[in-house]
Protein backbone atom coordinates (compact mmCIF):
# COMPACT_ATOMS: atom_id res chain seq x y z
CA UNK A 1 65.58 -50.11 48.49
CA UNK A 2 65.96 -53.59 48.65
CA UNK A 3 62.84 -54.43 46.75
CA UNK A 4 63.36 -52.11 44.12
CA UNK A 5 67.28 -51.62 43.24
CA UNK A 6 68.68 -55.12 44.74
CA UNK A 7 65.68 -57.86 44.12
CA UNK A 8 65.20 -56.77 40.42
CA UNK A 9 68.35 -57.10 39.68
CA UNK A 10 68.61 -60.47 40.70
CA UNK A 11 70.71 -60.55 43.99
CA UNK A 12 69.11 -63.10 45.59
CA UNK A 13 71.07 -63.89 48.45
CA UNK A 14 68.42 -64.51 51.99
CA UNK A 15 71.20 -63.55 54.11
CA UNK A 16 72.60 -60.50 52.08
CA UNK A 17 69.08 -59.31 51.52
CA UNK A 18 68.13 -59.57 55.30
CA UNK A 19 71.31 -58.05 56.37
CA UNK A 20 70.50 -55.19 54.14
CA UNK A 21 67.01 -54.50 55.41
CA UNK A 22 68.24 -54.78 59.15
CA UNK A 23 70.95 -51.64 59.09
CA UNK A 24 69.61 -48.02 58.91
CA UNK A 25 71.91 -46.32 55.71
CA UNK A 26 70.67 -43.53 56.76
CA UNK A 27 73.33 -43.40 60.10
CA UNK A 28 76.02 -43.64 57.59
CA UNK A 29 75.51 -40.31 55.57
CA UNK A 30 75.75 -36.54 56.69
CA UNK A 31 72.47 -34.95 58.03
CA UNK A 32 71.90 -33.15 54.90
CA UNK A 33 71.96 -36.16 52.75
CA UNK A 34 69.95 -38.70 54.80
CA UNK A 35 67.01 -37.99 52.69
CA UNK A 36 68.81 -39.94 50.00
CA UNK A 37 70.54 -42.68 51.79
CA UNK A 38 68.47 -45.21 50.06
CA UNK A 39 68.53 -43.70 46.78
CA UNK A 40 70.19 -45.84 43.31
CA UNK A 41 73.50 -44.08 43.78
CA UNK A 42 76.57 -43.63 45.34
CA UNK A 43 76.80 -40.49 48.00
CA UNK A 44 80.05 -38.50 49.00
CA UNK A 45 81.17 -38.74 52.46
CA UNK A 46 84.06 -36.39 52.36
CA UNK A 47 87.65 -36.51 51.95
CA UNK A 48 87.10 -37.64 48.57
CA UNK A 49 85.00 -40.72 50.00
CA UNK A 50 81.88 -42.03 48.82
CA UNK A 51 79.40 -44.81 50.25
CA UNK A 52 78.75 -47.18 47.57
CA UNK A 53 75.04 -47.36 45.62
CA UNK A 54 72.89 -50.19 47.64
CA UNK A 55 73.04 -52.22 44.78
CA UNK A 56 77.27 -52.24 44.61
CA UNK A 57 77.08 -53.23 47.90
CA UNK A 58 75.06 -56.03 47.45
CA UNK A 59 76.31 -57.17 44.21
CA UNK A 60 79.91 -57.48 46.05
CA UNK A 61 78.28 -58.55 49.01
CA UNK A 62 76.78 -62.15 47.91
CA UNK A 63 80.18 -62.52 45.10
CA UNK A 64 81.91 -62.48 48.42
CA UNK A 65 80.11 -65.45 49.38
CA UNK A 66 80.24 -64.98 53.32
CA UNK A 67 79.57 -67.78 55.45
CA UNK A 68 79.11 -67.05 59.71
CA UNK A 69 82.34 -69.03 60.07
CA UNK A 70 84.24 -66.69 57.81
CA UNK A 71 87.09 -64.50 58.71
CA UNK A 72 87.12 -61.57 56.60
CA UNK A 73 88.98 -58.36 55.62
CA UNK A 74 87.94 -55.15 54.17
CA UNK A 75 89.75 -52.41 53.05
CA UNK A 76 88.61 -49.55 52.83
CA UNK A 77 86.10 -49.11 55.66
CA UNK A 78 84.55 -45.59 54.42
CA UNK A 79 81.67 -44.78 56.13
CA UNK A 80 81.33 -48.42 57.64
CA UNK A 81 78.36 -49.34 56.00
CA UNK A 82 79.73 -52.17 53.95
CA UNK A 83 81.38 -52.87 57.11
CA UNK A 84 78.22 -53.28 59.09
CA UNK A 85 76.74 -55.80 56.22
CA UNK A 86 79.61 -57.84 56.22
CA UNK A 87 79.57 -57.69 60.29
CA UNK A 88 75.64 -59.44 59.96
CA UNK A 89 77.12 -62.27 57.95
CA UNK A 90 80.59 -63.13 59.27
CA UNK A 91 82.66 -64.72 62.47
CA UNK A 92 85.09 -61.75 62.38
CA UNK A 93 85.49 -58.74 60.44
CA UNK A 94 88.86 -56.51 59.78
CA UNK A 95 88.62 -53.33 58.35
CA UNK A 96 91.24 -50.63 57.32
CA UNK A 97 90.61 -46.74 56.49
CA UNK A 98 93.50 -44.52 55.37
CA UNK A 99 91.59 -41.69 56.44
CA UNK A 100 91.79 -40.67 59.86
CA UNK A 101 88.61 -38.95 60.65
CA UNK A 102 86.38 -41.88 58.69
CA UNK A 103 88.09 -44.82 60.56
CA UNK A 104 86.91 -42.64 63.89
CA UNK A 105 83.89 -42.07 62.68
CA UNK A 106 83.12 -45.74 61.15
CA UNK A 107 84.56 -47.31 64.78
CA UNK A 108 82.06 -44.93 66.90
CA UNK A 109 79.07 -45.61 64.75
CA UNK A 110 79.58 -49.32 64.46
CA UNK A 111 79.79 -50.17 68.11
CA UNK A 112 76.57 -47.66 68.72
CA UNK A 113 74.96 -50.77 66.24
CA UNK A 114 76.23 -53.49 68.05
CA UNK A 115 78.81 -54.33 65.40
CA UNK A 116 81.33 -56.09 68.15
CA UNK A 117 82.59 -58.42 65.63
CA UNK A 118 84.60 -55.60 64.05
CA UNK A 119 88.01 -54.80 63.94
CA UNK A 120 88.84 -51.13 62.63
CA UNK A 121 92.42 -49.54 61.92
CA UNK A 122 93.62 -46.41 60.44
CA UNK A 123 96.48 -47.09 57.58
CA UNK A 124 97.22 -48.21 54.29
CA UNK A 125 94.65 -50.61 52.98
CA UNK A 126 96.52 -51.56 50.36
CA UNK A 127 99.01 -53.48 53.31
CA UNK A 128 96.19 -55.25 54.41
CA UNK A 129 96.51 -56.59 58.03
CA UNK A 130 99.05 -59.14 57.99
CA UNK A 131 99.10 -60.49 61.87
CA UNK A 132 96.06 -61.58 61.42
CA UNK A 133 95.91 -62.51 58.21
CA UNK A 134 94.92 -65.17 56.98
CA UNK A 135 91.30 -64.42 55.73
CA UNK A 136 88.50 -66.65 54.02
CA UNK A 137 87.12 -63.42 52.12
CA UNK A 138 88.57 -60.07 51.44
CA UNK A 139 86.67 -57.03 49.94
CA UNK A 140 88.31 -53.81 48.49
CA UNK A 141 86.21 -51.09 48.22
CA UNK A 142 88.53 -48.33 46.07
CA UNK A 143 89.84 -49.42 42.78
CA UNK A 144 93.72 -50.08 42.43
CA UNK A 145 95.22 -50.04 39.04
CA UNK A 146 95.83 -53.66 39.59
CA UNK A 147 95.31 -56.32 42.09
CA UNK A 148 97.84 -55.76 44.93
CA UNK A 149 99.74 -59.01 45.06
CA UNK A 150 99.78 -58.42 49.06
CA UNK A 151 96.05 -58.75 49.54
CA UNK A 152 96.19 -61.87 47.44
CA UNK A 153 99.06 -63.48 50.03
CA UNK A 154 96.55 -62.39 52.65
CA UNK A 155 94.12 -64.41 51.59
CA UNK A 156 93.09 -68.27 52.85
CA UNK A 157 93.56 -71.14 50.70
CA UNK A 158 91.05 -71.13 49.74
CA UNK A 159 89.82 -68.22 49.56
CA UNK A 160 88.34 -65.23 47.78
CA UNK A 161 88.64 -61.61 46.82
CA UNK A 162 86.30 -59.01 45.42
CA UNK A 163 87.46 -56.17 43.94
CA UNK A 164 87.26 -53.36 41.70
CA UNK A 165 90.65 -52.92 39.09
CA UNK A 166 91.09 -50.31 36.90
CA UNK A 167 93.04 -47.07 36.25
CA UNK A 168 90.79 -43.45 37.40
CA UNK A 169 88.75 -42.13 34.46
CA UNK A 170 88.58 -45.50 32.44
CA UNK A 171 86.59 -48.75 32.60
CA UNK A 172 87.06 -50.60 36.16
CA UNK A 173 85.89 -54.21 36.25
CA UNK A 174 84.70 -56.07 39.54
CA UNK A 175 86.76 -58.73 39.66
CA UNK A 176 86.70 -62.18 41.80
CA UNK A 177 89.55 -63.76 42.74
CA UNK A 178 89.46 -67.38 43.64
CA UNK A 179 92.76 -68.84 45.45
CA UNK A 180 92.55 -72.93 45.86
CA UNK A 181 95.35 -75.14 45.97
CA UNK A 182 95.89 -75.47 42.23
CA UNK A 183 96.42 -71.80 42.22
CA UNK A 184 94.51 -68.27 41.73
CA UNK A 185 91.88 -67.57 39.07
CA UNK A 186 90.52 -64.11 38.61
CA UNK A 187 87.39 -63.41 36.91
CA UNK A 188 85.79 -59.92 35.78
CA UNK A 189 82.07 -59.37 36.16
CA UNK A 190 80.53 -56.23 35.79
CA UNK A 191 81.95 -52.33 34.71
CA UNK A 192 81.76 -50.16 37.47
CA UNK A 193 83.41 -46.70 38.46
CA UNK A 194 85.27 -46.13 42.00
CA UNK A 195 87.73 -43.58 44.13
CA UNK A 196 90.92 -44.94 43.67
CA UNK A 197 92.94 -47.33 46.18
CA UNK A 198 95.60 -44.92 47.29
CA UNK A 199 98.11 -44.62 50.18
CA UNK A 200 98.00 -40.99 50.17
CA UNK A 201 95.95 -38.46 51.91
């Protein structure tokens, strides 16, 4: 997987790389589907879930820029496998899943992989986690129609945010935003196509 769908396409982050390569993908996917855990494309989890293609991950993954003293916050913890990356890399990570049975799920499976760096909580991702806020790096993993200003105020100065923006059944762009001092710069990368951000179940 890594060889193949993350090298080639020039992700070339040691510690993103390694982190991927260290975490069976296969834990985070139904029985029935394990057999393509490590295939070039997104899988469904339920509840209108899905775990992100390997190479999404790690294209967000080294944008992110995590350091081991970082801080950081997800939202949207899915399955937990993003999670788990971001657990290899960082101090501290927060994650939030609006849907119940994932965030029990995600919490179970992450302390069976000795993820005890991580922080999960059932609720609206799009309120962040404010009392512990703030964060060096956040990562959104649904796509809001636009960024939520909350997330941004969450963020660390500086700081920085990856996430996907865009409306459901149009172009989304992955966008980084950079907060420093002088202010906050967003930048779009790369089209890509995700569940949306909701607070609904």
């Amino acid at each position: 997987m890594v060889e193949r769908q993350i090298r080639r396409r020039e992700v070339a982050d040691a510690r993103v790389l390694a982190a991927m390569e260290s975490i069976p993908r296969e834990r985070f996917v139904s029985h029935h589907a394990q057999s393509l855990a490590y295939d070039d494309g997104p899988l469904a989890i339920g509840f209108g879930q899905t775990i992100s293609q390997p190479y999404i991950v790690a294209y967000m993954t080294e944008a992110l820029g995590v350091r081991q003293t970082d801080r950081v916050l997800e939202i949207g913890t899915g399955s937990g496998y993003q999670t788990a990356v971001l657990a290899r890399l960082a101090r501290e990570v927060w994650t939030v899943e609006i849907v119940p049975e994932l965030a029990r799920a995600a919490s179970r499976l992450l302390i069976e992989l000795g993820c005890t760096n991580v922080h999960v909580r059932q609720g609206d991702g799009r309120e962040g986690w404010p009392e512990s806020a703030p964060f060096d790096r956040i990562m959104v993993t649904a796509a809001p129609p636009e960024i939520p200003p909350g997330v941004v105020d969450q963020l660390a100065t500086p700081g920085r945010l990856v996430i996907p923006v865009g409306p459901q059944g149009a172009t989304q762009w992955m966008t980084i935003v950079e907060k420093t001092a002088a202010g906050v710069r967003e930048e779009r990368t790369i089209p890509v196509q995700f569940v949306p951000l909701t607070s609904e179940l």
